[in-house]
Protein backbone atom coordinates (compact mmCIF):
# COMPACT_ATOMS: atom_id res chain seq x y z
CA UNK A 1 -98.63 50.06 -46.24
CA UNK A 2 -96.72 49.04 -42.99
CA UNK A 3 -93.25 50.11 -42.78
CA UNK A 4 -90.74 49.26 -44.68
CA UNK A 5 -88.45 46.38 -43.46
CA UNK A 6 -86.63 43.40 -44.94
CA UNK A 7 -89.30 40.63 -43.94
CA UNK A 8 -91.96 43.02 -45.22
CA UNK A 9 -90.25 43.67 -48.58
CA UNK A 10 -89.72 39.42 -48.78
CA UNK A 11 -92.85 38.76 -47.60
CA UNK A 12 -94.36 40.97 -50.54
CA UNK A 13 -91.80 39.48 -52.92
CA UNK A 14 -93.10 35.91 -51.92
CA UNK A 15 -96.71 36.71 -52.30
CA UNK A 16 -95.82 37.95 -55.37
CA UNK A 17 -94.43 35.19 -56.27
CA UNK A 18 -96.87 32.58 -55.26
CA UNK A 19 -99.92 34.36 -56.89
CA UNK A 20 -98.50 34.05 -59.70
CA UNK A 21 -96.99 30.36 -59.29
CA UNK A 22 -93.29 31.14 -59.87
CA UNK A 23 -92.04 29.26 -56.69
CA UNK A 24 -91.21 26.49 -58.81
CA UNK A 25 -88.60 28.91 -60.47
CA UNK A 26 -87.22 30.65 -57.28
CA UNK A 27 -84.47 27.93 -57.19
CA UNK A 28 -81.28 29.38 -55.88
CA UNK A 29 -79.75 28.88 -59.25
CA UNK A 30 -82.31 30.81 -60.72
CA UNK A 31 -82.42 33.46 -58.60
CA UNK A 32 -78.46 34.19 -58.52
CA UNK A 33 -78.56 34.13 -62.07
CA UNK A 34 -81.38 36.56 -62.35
CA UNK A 35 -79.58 38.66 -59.61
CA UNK A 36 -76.26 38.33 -61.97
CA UNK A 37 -78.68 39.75 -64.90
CA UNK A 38 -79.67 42.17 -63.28
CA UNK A 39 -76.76 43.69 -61.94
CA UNK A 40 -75.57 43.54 -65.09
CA UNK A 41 -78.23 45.62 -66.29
CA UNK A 42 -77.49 48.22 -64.00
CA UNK A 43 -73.73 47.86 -64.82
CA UNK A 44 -74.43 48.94 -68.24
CA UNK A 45 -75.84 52.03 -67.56
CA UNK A 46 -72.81 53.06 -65.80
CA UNK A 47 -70.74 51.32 -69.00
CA UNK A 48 -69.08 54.39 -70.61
CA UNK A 49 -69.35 56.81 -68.01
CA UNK A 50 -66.74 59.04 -67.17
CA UNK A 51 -65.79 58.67 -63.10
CA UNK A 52 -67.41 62.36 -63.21
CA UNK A 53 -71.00 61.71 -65.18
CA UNK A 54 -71.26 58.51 -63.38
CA UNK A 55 -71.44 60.83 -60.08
CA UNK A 56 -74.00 62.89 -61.99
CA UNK A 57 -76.42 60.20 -62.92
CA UNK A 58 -78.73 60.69 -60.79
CA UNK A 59 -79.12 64.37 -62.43
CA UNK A 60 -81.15 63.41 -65.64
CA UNK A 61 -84.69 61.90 -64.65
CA UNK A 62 -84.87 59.28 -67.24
CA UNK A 63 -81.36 57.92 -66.26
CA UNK A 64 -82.03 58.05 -62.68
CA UNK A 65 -85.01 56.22 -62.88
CA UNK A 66 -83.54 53.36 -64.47
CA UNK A 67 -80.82 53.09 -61.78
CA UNK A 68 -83.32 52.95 -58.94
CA UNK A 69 -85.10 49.83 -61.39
CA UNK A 70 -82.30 48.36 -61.90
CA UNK A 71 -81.48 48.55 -57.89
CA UNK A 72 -85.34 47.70 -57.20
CA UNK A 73 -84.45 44.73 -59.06
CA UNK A 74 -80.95 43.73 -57.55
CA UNK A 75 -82.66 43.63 -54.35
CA UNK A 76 -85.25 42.06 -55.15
CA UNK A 77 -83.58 39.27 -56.28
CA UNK A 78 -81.10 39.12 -53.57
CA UNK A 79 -83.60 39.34 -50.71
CA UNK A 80 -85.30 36.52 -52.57
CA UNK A 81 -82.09 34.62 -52.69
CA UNK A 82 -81.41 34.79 -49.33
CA UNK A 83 -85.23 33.57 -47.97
CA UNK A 84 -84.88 30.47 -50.16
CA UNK A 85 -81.30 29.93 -48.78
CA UNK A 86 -82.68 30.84 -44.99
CA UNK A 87 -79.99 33.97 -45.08
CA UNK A 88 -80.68 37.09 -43.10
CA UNK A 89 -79.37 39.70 -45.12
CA UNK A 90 -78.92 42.20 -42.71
CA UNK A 91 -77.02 39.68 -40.14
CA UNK A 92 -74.53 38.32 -42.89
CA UNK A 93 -73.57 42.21 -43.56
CA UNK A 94 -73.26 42.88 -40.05
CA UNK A 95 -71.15 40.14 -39.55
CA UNK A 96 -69.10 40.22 -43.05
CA UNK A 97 -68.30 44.63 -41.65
CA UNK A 98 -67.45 43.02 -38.27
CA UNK A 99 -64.14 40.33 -40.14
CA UNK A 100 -63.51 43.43 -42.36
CA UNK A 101 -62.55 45.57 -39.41
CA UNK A 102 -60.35 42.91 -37.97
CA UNK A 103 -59.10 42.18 -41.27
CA UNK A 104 -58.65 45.77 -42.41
CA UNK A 105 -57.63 48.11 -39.78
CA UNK A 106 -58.09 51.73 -40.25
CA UNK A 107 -54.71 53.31 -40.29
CA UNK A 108 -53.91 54.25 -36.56
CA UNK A 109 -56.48 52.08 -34.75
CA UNK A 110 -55.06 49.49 -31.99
């Protein structure tokens, strides 16, 4: 496998897709509300955590694989999302860091 980027990751996700004939689904509706559903799946695990066992999560196998599914998913749909919608992910974070510094200034900076 060739190293692990975001175009190869959507790339795989679209072949995926299209072997299977689900482009007619991958309608930015659909995929926000899948990516909604899934977060929310990974929201429940964390449900009735304390703040301290949702820091040790990752501790207990079983748990900690179903957080990395959960985020496998997440991203999944959310780099799909964004190749539908033309969106490079890594650009719109980038940028959305670069207003949160000049909207946030850390305490002492000019």
């Amino acid at each position: 496998m060739s190293e692990l980027d975001v175009a190869t990751l959507q790339r795989r996700l679209a072949e995926f897709a299209a072997a299977r004939n689900w482009q007619p689904y991958h309608t930015p509706k659909n995929l926000v509300a899948a990516l909604s559903v899934e977060a929310s799946e990974l929201v429940e695990i964390f449900q009735w955590l304390t703040p301290e066992e949702s820091a040790r999560v990752m501790d207990d196998k079983d748990t900690a694989h179903r957080v990395s599914d959960e985020v496998a998913d997440v991203l999944a749909y959310l780099l799909q999302f964004c190749e539908v919608l033309g969106i490079d992910p890594l650009a719109a974070l980038d940028a959305k860091i670069d207003r949160n510094e000049r909207r946030f200034p850390a305490p002492g900076s000019p």
